[in-house]
C-alpha atoms as a PDB file:
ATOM      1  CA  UNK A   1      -8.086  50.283  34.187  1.00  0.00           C
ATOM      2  CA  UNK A   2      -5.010  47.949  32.982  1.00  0.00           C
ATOM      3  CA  UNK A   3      -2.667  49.780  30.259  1.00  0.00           C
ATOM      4  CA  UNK A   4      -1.913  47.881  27.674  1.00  0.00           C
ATOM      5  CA  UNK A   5       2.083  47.380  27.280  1.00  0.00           C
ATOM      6  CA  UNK A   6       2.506  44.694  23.958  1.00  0.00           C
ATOM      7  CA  UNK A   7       6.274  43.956  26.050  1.00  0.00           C
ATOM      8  CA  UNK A   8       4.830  43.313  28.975  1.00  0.00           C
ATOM      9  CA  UNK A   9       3.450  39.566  29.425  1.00  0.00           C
ATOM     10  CA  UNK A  10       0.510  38.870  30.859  1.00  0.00           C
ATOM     11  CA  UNK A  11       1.303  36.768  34.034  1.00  0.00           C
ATOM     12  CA  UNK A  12       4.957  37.018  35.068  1.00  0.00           C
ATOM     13  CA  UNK A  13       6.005  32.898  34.425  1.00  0.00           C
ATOM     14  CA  UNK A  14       7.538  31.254  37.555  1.00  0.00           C
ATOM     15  CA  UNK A  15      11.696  31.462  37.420  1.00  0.00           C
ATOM     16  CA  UNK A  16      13.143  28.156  37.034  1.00  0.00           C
ATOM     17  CA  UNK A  17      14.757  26.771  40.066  1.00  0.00           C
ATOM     18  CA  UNK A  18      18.187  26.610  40.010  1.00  0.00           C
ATOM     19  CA  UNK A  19      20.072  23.259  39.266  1.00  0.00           C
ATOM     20  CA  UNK A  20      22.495  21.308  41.331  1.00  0.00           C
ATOM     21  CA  UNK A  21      25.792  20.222  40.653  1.00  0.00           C
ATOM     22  CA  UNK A  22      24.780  16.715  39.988  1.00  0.00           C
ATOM     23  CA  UNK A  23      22.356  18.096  37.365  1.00  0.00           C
ATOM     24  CA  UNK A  24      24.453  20.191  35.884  1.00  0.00           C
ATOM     25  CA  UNK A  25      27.330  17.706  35.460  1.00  0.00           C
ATOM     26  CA  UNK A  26      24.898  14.934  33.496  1.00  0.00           C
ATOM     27  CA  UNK A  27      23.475  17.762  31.692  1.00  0.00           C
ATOM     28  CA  UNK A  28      27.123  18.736  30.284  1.00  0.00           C
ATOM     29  CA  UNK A  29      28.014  14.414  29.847  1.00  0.00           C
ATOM     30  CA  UNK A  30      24.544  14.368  27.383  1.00  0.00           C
ATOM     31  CA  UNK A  31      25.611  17.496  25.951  1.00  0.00           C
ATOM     32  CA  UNK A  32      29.276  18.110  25.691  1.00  0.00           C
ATOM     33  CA  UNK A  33      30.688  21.171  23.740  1.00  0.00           C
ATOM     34  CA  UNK A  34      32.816  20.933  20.247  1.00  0.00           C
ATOM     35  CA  UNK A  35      36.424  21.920  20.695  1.00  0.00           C
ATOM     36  CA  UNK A  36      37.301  24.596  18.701  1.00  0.00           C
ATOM     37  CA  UNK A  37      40.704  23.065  18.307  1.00  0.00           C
ATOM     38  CA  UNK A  38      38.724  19.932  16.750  1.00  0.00           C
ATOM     39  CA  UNK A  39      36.902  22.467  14.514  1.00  0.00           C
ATOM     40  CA  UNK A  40      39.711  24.028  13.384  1.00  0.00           C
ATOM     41  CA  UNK A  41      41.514  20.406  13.061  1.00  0.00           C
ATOM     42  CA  UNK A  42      38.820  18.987  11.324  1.00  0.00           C
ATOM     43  CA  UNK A  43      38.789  22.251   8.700  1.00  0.00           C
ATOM     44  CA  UNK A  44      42.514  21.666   7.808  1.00  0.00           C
ATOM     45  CA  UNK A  45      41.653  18.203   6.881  1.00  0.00           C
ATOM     46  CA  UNK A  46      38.446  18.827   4.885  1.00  0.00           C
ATOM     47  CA  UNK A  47      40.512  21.751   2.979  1.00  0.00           C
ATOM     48  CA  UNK A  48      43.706  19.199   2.443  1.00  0.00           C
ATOM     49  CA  UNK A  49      40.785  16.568   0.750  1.00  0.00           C
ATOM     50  CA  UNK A  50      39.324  18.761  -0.911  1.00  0.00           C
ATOM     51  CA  UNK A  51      42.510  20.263  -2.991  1.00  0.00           C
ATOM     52  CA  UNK A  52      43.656  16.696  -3.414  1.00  0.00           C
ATOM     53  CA  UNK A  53      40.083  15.963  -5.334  1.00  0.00           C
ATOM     54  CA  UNK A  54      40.243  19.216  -6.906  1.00  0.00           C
ATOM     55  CA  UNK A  55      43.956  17.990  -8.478  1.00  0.00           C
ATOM     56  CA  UNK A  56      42.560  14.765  -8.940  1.00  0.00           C
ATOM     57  CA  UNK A  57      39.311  16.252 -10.833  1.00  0.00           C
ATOM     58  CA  UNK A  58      41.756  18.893 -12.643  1.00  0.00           C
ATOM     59  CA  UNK A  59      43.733  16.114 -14.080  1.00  0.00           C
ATOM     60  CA  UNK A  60      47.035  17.147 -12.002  1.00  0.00           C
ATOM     61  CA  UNK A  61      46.489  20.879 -12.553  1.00  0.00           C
ATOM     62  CA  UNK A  62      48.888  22.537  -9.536  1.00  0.00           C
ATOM     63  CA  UNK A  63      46.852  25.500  -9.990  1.00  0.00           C
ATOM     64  CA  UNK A  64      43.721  24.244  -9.548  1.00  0.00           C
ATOM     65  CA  UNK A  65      44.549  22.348  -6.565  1.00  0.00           C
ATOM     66  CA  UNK A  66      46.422  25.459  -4.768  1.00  0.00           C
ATOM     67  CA  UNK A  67      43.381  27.704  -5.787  1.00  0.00           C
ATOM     68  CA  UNK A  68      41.238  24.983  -3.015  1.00  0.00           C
ATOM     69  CA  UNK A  69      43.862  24.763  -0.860  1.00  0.00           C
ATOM     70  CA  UNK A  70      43.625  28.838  -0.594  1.00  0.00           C
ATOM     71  CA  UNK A  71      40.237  28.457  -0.320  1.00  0.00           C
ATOM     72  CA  UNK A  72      40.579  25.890   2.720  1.00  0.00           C
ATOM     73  CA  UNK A  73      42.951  28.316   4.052  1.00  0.00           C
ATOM     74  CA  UNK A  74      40.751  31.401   3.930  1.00  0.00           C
ATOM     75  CA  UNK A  75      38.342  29.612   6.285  1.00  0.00           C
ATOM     76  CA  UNK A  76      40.869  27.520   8.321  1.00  0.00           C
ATOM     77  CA  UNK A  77      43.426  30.220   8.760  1.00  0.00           C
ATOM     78  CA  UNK A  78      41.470  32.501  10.474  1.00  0.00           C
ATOM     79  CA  UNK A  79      39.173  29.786  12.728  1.00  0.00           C
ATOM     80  CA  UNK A  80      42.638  28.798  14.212  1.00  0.00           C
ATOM     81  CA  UNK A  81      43.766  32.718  15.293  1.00  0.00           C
ATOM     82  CA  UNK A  82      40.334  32.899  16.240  1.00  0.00           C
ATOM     83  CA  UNK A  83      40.522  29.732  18.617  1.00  0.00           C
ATOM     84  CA  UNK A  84      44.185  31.345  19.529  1.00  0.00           C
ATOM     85  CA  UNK A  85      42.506  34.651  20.960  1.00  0.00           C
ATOM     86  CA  UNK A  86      39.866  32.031  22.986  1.00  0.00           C
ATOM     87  CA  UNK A  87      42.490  30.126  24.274  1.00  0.00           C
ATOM     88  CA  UNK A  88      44.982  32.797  25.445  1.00  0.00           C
ATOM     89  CA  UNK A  89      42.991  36.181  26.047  1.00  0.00           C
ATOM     90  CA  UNK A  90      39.362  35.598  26.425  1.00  0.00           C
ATOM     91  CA  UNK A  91      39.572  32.606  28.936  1.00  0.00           C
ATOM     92  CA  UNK A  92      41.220  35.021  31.467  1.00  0.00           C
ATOM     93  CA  UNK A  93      38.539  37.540  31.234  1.00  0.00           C
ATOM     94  CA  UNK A  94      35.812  38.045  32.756  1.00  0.00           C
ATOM     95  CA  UNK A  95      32.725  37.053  31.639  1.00  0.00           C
ATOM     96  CA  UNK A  96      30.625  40.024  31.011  1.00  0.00           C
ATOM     97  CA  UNK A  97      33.960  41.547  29.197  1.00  0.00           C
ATOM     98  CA  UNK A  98      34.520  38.531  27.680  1.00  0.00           C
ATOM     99  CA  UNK A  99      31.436  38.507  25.423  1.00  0.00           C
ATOM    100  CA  UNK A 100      32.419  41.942  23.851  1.00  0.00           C
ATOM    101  CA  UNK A 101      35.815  40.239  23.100  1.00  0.00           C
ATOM    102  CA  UNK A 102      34.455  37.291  21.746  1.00  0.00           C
ATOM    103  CA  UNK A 103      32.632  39.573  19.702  1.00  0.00           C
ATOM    104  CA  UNK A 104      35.357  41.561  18.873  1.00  0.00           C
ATOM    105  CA  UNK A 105      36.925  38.145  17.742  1.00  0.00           C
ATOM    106  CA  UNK A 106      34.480  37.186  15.524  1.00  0.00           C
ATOM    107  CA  UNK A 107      34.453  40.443  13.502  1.00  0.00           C
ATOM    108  CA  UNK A 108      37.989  40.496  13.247  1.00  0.00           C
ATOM    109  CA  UNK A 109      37.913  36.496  11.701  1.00  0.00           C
ATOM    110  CA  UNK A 110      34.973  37.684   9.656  1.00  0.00           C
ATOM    111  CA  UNK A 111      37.402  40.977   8.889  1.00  0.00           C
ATOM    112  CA  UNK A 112      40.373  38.662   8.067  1.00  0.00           C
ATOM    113  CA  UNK A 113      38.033  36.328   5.605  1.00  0.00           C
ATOM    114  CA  UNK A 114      37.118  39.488   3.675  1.00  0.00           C
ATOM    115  CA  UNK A 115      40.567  40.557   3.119  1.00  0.00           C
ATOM    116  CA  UNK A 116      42.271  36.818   2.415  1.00  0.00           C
ATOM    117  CA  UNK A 117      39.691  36.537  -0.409  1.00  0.00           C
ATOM    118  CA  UNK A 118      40.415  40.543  -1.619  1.00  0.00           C
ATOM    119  CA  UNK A 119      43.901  39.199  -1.972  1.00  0.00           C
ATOM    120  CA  UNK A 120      43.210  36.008  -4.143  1.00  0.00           C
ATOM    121  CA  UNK A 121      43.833  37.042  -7.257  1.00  0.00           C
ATOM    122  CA  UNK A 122      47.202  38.603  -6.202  1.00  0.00           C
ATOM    123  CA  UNK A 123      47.891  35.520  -3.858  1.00  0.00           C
ATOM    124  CA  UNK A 124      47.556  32.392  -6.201  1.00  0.00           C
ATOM    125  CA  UNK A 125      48.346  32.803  -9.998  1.00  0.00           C
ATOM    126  CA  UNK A 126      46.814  31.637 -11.837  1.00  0.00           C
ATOM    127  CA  UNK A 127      43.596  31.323  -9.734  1.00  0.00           C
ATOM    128  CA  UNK A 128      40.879  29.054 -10.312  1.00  0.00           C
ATOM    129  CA  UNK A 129      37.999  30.991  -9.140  1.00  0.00           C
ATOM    130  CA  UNK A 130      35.412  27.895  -9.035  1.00  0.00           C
ATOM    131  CA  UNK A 131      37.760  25.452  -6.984  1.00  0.00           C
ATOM    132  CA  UNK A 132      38.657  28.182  -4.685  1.00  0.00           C
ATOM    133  CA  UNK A 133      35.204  29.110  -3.669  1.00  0.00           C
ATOM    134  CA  UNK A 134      33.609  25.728  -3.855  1.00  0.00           C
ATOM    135  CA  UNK A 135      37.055  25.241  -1.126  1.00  0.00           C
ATOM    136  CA  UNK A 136      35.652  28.074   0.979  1.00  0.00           C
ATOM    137  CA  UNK A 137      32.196  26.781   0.797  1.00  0.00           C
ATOM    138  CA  UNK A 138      32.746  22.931   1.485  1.00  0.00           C
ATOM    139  CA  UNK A 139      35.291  24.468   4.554  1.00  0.00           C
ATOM    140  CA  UNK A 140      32.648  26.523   5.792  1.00  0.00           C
ATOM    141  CA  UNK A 141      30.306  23.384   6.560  1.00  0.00           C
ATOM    142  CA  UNK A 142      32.716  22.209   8.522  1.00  0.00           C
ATOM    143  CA  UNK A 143      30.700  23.346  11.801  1.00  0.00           C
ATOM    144  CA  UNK A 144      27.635  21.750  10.883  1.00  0.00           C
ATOM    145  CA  UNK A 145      29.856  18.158  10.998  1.00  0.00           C
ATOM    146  CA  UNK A 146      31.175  19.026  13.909  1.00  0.00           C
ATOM    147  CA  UNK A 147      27.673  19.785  15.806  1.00  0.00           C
ATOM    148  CA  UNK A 148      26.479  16.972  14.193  1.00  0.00           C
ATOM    149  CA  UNK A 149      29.263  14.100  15.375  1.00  0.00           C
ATOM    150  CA  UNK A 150      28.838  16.003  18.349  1.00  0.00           C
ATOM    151  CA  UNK A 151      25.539  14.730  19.306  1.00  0.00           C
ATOM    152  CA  UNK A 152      26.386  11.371  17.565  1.00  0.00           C
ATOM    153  CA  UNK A 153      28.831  11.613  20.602  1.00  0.00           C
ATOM    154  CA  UNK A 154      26.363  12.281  22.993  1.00  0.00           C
ATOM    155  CA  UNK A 155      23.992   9.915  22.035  1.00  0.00           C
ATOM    156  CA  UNK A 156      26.693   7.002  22.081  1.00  0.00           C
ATOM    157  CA  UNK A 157      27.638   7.910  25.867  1.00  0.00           C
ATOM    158  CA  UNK A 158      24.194   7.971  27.152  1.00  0.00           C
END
């Protein structure tokens, strides 16, 4: 009689043979990986245009425009420690350890977000609430650009 096990599938599924170099290679030229640096780049510069049109909007309100910049900041800020930590610690890892501290990274940016807006109030006076979280949230979309232009990227080299 065969149990039945709802984890278990019903016909083990051939493994995949392994690819060669040469795949490999024009798999990673059709699909090349976003920088973090350009991530991080490209967040600085969305945060910077995004104040300036928030002082533009504002009519030349200083406060308006540093409450955005702050909000760039709360995103940018910790992206670039983040992309530090990748670049210094968790390249020279290995790779099984190196997913806990990329983990471990993550939490802590998420960690430093948290705190960076906790401090707002105290930060920038006075704040401007709206402009500093439409900042954060315009900053925050920042990835999906880059994943995007990076397949425009892709699609341009093949």
């Amino acid at each position: 009689m065969q149990s039945i096990d709802p984890w278990k599938d019903e016909q083990e599924a051939p493994a995949a043979p392994p690819l060669s170099r040469a795949e490999v290679q024009s798999l990673l030229r059709r699909k090349p990986q976003v920088s973090v640096w350009r991530v991080v780049v490209l967040q600085a510069v969305v945060g910077l245009v995004v104040a300036l049109g928030a002082w533009f909007l504002s009519a030349g309100n200083a406060a308006v425009a540093l409450s955005a910049f702050y909000g760039a900041a709360i995103i940018a800020v910790p992206s670039a420690l983040f992309a530090l930590s990748i670049q210094l610690w968790l390249s020279k890892l290995k790779p099984g350890v190196a997913v806990y501290g990329f983990a471990l990274g993550e939490l802590l940016k998420i960690g430093l977000t948290i705190v960076l807006l906790f401090f707002a109030p105290r930060i920038v006076q006075p704040l401007s609430w709206p402009a500093m979280l439409i900042a954060v949230a315009v900053t925050l979309q920042v990835y999906w650009v880059a994943l995007i232009l990076r397949g425009k990227q892709s699609r341009r080299a093949t």
